[in-house]
Protein backbone atom coordinates (compact mmCIF):
# COMPACT_ATOMS: atom_id res chain seq x y z
CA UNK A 1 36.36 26.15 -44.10
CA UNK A 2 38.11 25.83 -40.65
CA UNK A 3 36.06 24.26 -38.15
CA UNK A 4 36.52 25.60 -34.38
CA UNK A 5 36.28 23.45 -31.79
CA UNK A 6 36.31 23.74 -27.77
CA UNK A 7 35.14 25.78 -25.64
CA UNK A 8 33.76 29.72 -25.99
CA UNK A 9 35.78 32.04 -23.80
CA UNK A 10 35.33 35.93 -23.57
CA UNK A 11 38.00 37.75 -22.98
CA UNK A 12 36.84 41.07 -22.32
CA UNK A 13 36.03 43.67 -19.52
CA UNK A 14 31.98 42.78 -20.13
CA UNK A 15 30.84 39.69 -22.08
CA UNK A 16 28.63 39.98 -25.47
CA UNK A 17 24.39 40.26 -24.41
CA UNK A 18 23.17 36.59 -24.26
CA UNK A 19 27.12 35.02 -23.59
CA UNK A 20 26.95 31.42 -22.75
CA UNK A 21 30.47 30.73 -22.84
CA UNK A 22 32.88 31.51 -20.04
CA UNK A 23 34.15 34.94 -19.26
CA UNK A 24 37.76 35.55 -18.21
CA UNK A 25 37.84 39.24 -17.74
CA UNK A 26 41.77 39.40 -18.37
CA UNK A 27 41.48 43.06 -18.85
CA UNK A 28 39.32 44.24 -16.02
CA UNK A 29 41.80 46.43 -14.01
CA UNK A 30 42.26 45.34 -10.18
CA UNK A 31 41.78 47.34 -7.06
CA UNK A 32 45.29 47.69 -6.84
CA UNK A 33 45.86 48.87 -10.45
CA UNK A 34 42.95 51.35 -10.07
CA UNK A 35 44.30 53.07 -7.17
CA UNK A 36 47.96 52.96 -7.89
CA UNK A 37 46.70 54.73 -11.44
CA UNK A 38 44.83 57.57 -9.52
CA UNK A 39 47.85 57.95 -7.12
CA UNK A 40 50.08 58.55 -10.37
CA UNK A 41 51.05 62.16 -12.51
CA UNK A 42 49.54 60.24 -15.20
CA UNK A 43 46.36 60.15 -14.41
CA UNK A 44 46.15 64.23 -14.30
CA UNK A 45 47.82 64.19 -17.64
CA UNK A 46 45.31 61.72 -18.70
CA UNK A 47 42.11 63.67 -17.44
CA UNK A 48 43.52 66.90 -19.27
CA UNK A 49 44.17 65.12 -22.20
CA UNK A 50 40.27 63.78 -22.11
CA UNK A 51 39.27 67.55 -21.30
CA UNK A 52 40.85 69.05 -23.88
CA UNK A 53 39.60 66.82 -26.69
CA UNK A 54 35.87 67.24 -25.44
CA UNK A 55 36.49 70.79 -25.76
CA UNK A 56 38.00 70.70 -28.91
CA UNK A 57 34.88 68.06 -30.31
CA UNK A 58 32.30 70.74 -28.76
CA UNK A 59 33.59 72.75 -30.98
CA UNK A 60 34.14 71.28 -34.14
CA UNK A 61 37.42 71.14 -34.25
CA UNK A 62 39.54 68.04 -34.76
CA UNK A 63 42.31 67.24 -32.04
CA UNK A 64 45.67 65.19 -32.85
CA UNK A 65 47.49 63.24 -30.33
């Protein structure tokens, strides 16, 4: 058995309930990243993308990428 040792780091966009390490939110998006993405064609493509697989869910039919 491996034993871990240092210090307990989250990584993610929002830590686990009850964290008591440190959180490094490496992939929380930025301000800038946020509104360059709604500036761009991709995030129309994205939204339709969303829409139609909610439609296709509601529906009971399965969707394929």
């Amino acid at each position: 058995m491996a034993l871990i040792r240092g210090e307990s780091i989250s990584i993610s966009l929002y830590p686990p309930q009850n964290w008591k390490g440190k959180h490094l939110p490496l992939f929380a998006p930025t301000p800038e990243l946020l509104k360059w993405w709604k500036a761009s064609a991709q995030d129309t493509e994205a939204e339709k993308r969303v829409r139609a697989l909610v439609s296709a869910g509601s529906s009971g039919a399965a969707a394929a990428d």
